[in-house]
PDB file of N, CA and C in Angstrom:
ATOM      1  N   UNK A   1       0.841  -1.173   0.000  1.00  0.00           N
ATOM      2  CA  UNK A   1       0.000   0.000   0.000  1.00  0.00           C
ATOM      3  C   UNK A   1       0.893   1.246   0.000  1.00  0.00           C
ATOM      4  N   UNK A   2       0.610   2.049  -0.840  1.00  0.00           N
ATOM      5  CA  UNK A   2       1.037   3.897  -0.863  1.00  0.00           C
ATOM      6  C   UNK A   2       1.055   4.239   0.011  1.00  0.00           C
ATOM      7  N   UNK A   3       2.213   5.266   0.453  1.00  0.00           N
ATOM      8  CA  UNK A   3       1.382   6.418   1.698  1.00  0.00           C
ATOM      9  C   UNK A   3       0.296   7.131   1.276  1.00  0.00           C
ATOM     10  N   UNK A   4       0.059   7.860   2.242  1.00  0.00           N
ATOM     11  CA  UNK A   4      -1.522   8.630   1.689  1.00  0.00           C
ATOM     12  C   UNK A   4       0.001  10.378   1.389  1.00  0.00           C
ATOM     13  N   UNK A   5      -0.979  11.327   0.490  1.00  0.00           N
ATOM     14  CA  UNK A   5      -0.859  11.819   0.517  1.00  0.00           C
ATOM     15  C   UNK A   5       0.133  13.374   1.362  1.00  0.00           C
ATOM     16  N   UNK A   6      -0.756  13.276   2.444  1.00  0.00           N
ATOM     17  CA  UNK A   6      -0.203  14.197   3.675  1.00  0.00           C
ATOM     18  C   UNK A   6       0.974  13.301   4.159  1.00  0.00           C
ATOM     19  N   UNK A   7       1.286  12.015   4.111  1.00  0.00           N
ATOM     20  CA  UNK A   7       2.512  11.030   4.605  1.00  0.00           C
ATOM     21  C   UNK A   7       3.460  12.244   3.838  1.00  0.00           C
ATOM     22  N   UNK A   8       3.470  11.861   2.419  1.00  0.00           N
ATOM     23  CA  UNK A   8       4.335  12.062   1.100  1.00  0.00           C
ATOM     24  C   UNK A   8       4.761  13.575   1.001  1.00  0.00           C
ATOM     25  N   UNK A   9       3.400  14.590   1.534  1.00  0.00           N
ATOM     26  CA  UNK A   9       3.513  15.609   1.309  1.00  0.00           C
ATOM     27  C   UNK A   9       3.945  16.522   2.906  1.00  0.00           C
ATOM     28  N   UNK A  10       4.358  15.895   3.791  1.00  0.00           N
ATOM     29  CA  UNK A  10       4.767  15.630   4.936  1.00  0.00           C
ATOM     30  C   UNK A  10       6.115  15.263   5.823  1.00  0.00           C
ATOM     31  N   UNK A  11       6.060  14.790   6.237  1.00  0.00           N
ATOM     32  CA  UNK A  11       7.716  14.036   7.057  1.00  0.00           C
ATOM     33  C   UNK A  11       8.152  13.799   5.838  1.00  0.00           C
ATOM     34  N   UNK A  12       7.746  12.397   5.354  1.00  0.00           N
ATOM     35  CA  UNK A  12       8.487  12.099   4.158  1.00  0.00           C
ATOM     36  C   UNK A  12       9.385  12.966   3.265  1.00  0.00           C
ATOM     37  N   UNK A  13       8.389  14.247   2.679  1.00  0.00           N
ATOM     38  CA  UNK A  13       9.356  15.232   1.636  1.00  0.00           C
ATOM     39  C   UNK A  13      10.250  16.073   2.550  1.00  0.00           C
ATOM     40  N   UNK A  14       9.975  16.087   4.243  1.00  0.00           N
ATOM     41  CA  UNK A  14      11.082  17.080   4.649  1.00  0.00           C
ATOM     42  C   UNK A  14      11.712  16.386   4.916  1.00  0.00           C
ATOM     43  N   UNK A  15      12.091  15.168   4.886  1.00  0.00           N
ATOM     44  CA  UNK A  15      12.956  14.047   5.633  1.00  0.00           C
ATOM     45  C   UNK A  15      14.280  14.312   3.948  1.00  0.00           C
ATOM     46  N   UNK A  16      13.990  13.802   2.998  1.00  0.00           N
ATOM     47  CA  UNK A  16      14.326  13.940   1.875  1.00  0.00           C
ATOM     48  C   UNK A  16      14.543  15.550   1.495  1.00  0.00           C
ATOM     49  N   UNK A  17      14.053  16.367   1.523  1.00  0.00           N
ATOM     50  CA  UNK A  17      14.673  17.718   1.037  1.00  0.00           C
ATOM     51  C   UNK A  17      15.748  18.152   2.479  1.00  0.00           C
ATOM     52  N   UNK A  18      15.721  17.880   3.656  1.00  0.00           N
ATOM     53  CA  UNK A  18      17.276  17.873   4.148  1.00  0.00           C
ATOM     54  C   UNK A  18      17.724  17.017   3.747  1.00  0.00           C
ATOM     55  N   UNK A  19      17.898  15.497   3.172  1.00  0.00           N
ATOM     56  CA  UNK A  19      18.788  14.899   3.258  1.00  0.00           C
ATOM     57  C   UNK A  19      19.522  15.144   1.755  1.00  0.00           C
ATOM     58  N   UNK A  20      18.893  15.893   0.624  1.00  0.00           N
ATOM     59  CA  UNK A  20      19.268  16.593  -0.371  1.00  0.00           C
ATOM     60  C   UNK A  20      19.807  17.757  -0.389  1.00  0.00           C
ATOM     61  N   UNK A  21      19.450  18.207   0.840  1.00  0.00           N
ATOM     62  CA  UNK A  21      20.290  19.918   1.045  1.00  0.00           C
ATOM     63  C   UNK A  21      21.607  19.267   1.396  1.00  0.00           C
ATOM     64  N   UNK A  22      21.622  18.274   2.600  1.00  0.00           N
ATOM     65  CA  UNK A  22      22.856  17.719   3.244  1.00  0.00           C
ATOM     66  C   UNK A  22      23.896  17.663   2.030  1.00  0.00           C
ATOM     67  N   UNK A  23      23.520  16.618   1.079  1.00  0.00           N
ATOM     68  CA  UNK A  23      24.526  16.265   0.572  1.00  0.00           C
ATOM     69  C   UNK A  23      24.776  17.055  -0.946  1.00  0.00           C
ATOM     70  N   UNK A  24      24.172  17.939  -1.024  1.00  0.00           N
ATOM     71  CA  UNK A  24      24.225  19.419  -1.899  1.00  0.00           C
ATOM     72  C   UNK A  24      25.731  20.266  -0.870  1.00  0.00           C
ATOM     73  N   UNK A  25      25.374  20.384   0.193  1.00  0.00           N
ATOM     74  CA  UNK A  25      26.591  21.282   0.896  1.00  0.00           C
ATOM     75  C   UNK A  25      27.681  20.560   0.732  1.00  0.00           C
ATOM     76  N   UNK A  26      27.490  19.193   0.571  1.00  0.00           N
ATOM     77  CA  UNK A  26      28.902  18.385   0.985  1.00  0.00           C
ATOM     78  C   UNK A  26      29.370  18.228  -0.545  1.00  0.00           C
ATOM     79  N   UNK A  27      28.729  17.999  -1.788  1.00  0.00           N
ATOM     80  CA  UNK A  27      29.096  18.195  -2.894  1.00  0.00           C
ATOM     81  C   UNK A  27      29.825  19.791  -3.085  1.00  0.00           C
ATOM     82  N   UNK A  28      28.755  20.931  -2.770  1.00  0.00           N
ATOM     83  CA  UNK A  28      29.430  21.851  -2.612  1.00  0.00           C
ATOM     84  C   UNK A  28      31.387  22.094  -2.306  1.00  0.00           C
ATOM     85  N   UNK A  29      31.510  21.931  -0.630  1.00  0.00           N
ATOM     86  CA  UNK A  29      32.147  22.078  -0.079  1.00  0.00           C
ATOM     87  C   UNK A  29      33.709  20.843  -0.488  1.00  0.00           C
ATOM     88  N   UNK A  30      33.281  19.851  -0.880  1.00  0.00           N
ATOM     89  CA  UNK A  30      33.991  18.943  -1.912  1.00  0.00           C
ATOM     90  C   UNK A  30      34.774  19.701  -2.457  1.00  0.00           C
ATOM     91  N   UNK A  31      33.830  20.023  -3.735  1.00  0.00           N
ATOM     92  CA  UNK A  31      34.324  20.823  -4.937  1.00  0.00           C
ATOM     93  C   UNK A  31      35.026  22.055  -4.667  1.00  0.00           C
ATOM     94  N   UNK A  32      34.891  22.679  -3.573  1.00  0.00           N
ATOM     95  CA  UNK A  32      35.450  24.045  -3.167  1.00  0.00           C
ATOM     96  C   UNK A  32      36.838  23.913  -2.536  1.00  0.00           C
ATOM     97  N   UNK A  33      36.829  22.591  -1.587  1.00  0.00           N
ATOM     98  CA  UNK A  33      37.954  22.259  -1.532  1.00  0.00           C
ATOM     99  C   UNK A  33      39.254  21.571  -2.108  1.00  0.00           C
ATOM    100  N   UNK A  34      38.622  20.692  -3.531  1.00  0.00           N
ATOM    101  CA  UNK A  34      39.515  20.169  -4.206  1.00  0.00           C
ATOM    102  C   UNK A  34      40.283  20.971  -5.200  1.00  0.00           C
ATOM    103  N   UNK A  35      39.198  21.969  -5.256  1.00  0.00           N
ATOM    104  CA  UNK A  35      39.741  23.035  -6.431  1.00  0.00           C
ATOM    105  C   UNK A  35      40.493  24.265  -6.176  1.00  0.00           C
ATOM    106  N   UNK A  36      39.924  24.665  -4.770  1.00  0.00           N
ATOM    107  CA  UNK A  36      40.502  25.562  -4.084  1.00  0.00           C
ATOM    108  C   UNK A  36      39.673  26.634  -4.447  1.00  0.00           C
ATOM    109  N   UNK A  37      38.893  27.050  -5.716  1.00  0.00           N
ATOM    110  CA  UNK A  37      37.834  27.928  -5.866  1.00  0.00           C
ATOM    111  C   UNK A  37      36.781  29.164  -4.895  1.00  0.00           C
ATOM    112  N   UNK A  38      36.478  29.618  -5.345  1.00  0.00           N
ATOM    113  CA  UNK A  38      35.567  30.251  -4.770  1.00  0.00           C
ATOM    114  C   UNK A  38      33.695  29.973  -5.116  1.00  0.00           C
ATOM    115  N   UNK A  39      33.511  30.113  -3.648  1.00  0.00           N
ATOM    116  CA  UNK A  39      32.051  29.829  -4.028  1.00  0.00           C
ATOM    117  C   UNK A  39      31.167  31.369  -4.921  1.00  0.00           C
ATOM    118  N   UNK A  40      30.510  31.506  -5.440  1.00  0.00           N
ATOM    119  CA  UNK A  40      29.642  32.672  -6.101  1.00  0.00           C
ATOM    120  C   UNK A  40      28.163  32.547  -5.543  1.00  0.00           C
ATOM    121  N   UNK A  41      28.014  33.508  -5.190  1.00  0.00           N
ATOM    122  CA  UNK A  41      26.438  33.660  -4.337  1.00  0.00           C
ATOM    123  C   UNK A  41      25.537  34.307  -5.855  1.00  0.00           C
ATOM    124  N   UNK A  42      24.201  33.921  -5.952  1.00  0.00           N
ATOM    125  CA  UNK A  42      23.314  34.516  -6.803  1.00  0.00           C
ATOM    126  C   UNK A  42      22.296  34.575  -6.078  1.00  0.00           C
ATOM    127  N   UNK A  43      21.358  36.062  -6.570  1.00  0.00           N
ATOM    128  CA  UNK A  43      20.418  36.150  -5.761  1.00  0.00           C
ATOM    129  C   UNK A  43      19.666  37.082  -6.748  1.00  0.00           C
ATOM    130  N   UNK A  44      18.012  36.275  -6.038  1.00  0.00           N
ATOM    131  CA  UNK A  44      16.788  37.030  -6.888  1.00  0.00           C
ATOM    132  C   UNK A  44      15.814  36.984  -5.915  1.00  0.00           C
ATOM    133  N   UNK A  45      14.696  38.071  -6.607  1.00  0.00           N
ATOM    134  CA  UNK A  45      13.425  37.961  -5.810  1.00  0.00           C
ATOM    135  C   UNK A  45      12.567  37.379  -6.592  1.00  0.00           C
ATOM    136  N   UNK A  46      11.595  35.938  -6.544  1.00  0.00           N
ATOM    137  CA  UNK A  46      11.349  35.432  -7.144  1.00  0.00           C
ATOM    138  C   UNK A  46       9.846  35.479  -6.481  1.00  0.00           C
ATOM    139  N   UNK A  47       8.721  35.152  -7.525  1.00  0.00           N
ATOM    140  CA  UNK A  47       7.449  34.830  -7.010  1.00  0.00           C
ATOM    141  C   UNK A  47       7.057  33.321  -7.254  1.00  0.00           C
ATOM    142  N   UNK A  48       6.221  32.891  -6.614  1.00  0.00           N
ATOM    143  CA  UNK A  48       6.175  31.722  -6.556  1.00  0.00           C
ATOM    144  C   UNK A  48       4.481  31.579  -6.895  1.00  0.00           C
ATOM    145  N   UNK A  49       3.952  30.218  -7.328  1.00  0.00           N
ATOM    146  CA  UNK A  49       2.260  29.903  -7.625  1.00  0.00           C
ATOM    147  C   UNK A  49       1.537  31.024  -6.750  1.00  0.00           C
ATOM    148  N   UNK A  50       1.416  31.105  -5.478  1.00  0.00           N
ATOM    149  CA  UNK A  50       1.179  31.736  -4.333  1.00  0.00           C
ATOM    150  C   UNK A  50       1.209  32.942  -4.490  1.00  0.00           C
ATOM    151  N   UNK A  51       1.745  33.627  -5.489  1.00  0.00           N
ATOM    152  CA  UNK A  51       2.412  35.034  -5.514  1.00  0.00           C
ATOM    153  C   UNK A  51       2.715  35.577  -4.107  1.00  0.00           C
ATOM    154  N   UNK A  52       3.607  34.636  -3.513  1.00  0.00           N
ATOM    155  CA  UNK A  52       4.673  35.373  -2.102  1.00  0.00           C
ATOM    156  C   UNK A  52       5.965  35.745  -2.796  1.00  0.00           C
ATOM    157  N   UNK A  53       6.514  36.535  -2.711  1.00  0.00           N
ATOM    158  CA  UNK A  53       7.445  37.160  -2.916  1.00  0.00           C
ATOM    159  C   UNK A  53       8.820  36.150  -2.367  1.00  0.00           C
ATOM    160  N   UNK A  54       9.780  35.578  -3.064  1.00  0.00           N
ATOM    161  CA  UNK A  54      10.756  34.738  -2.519  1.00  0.00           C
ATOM    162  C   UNK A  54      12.140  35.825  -2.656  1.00  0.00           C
ATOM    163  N   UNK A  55      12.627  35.491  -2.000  1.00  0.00           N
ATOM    164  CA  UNK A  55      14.287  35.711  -2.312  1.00  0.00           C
ATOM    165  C   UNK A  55      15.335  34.352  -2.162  1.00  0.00           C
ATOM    166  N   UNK A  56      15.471  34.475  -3.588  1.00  0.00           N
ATOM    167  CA  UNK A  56      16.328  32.874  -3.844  1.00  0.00           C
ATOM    168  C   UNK A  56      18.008  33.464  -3.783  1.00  0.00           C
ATOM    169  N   UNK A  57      18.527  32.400  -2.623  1.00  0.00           N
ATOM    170  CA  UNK A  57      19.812  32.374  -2.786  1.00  0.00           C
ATOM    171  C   UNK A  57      20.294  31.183  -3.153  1.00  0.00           C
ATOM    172  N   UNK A  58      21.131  31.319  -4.028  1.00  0.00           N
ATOM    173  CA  UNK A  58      22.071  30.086  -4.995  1.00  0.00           C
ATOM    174  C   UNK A  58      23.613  30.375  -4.497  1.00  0.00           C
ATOM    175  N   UNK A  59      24.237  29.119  -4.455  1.00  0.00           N
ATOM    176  CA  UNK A  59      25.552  28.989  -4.385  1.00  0.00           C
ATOM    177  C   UNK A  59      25.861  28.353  -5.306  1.00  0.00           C
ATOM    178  N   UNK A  60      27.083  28.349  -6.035  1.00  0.00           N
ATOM    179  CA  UNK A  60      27.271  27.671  -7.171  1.00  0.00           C
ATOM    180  C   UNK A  60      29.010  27.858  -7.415  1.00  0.00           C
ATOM    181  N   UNK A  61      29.844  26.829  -7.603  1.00  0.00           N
ATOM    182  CA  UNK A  61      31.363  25.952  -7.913  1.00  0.00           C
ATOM    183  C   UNK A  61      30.955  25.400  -9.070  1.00  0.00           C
ATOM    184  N   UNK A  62      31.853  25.969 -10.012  1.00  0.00           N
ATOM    185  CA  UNK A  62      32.264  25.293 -11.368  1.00  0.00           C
ATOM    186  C   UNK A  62      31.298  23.776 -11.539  1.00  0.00           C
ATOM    187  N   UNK A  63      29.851  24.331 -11.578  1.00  0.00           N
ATOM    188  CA  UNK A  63      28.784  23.314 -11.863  1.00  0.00           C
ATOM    189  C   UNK A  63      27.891  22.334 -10.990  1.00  0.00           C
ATOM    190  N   UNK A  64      28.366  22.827  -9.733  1.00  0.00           N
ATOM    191  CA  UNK A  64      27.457  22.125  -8.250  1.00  0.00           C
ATOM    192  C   UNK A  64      27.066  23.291  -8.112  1.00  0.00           C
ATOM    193  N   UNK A  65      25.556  23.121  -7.874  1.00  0.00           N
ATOM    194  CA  UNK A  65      24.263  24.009  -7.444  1.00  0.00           C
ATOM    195  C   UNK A  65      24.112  23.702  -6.367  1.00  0.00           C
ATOM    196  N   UNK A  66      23.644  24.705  -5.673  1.00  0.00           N
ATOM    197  CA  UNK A  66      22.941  24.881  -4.169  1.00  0.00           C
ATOM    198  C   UNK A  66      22.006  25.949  -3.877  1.00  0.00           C
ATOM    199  N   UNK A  67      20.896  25.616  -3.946  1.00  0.00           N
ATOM    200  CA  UNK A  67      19.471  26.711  -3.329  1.00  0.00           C
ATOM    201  C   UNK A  67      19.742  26.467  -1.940  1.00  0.00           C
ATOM    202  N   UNK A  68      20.808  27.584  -1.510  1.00  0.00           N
ATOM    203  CA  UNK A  68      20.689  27.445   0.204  1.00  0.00           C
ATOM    204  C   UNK A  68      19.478  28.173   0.700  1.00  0.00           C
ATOM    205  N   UNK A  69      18.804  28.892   0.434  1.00  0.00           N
ATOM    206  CA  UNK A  69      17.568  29.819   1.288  1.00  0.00           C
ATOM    207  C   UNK A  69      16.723  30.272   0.310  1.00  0.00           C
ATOM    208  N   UNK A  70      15.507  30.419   0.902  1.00  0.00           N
ATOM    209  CA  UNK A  70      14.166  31.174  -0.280  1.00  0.00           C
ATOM    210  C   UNK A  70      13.760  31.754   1.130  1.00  0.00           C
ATOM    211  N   UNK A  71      13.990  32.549   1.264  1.00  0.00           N
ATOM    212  CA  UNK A  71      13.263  33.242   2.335  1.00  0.00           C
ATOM    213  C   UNK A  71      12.138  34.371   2.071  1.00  0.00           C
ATOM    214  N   UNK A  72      10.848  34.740   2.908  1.00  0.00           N
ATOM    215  CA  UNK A  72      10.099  35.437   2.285  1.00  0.00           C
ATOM    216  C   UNK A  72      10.860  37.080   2.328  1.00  0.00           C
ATOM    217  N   UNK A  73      10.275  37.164   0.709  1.00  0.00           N
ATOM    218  CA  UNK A  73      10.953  38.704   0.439  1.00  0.00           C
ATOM    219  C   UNK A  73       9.991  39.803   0.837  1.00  0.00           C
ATOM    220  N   UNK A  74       8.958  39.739   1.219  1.00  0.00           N
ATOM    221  CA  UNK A  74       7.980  40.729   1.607  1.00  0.00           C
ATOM    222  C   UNK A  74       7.270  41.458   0.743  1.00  0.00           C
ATOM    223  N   UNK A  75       7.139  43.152   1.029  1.00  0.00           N
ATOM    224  CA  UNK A  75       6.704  43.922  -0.131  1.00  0.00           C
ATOM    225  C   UNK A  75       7.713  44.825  -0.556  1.00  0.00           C
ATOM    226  N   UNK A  76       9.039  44.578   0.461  1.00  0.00           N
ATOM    227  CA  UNK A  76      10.362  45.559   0.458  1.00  0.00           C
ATOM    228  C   UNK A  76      11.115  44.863  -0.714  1.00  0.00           C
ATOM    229  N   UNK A  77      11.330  45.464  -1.962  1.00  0.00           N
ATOM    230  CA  UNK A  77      12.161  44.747  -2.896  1.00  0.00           C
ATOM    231  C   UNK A  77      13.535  45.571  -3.256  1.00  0.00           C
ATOM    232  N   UNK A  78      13.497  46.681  -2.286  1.00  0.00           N
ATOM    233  CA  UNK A  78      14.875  47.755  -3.057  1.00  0.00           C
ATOM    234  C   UNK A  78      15.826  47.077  -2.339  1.00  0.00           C
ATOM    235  N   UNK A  79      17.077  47.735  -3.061  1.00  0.00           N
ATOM    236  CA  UNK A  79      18.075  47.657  -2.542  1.00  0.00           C
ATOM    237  C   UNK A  79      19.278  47.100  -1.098  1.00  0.00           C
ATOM    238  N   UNK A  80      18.316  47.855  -0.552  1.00  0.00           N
ATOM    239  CA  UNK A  80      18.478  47.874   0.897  1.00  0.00           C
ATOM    240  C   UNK A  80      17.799  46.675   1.798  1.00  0.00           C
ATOM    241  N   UNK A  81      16.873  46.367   1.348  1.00  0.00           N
ATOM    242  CA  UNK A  81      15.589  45.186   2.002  1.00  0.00           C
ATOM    243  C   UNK A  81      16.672  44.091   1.780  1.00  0.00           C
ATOM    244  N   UNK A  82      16.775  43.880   0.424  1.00  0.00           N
ATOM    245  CA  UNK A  82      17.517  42.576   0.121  1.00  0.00           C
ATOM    246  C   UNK A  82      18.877  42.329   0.897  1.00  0.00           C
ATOM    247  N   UNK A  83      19.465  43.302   0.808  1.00  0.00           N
ATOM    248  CA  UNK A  83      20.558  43.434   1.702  1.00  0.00           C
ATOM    249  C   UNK A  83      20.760  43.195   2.906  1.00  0.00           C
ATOM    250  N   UNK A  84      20.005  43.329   3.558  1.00  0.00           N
ATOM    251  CA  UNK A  84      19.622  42.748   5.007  1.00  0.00           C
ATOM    252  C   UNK A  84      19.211  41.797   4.966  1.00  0.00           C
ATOM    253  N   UNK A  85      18.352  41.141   4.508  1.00  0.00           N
ATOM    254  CA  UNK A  85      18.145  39.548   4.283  1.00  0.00           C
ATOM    255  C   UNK A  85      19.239  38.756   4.033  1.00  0.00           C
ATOM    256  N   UNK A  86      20.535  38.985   2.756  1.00  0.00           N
ATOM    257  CA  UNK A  86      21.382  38.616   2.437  1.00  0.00           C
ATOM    258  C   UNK A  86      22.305  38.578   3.554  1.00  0.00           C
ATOM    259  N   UNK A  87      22.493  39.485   4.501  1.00  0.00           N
ATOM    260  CA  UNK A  87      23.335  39.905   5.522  1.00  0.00           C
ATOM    261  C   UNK A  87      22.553  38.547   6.696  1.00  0.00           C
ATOM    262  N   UNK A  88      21.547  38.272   6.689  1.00  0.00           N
ATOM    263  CA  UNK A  88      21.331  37.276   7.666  1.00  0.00           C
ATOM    264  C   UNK A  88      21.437  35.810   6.802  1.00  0.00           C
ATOM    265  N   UNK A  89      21.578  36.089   5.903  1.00  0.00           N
ATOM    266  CA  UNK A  89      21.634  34.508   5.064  1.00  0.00           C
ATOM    267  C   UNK A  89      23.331  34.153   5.606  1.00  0.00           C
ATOM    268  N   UNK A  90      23.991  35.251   4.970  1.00  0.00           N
ATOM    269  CA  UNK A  90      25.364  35.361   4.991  1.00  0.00           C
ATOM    270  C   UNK A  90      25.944  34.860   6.577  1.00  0.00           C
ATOM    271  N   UNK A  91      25.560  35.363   7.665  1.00  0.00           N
ATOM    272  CA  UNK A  91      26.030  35.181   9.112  1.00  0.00           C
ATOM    273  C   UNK A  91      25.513  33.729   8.989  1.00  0.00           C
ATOM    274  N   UNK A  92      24.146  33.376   8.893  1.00  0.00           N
ATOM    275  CA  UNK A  92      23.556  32.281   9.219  1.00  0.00           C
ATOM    276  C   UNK A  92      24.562  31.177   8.597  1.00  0.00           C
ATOM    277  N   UNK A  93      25.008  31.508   6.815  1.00  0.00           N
ATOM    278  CA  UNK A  93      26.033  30.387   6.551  1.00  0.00           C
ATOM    279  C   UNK A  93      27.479  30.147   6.968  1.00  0.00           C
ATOM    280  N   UNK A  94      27.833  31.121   7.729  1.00  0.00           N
ATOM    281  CA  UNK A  94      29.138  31.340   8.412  1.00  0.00           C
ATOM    282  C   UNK A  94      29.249  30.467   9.546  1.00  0.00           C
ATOM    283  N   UNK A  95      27.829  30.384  10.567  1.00  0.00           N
ATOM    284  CA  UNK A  95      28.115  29.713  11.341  1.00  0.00           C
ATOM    285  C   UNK A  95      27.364  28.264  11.441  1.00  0.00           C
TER     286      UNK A  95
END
């Protein structure tokens, strides 16, 4: 028998989207160290089905991807908004 639905759409997918972030950082951090490279941060404000406002941060080494954060972007989209978000993404991946 299937799980039902809410199983799948539930524990299950957060059990699996960390254990895909996990080994996204460690591919990451691999590649950063074998190469000696630098990582490159990309960042957008993205909308989503929902029309919530996202701010997507990407990390990315010579062809390993990483969506480290989508955090909500609000109704603040200048300059400055993002920047502070980025500034807590940034500390948050430091430590």
């Amino acid at each position: 028998m299937l799980p039902s639905r809410r199983i799948l759409g539930g524990r299950l997918l957060k059990e699996h989207a960390k254990r895909c972030f996990e080994k996204a950082i460690e591919a990451l951090t691999t590649m950063q160290t074998n190469t000696e490279g630098r990582v490159n941060l990309s960042s957008g404000v993205w909308m989503n089905i929902a029309k919530e406002h996202l701010l997507g941060v990407q990390l990315t080494l010579f062809g390993v991807a990483l969506t480290y954060a989508l955090p909500p972007a609000g109704d603040r989209h200048d300059g400055l908004a993002i920047a502070e978000e980025l500034e807590k993404i940034m500390k948050k991946a430091l430590n």
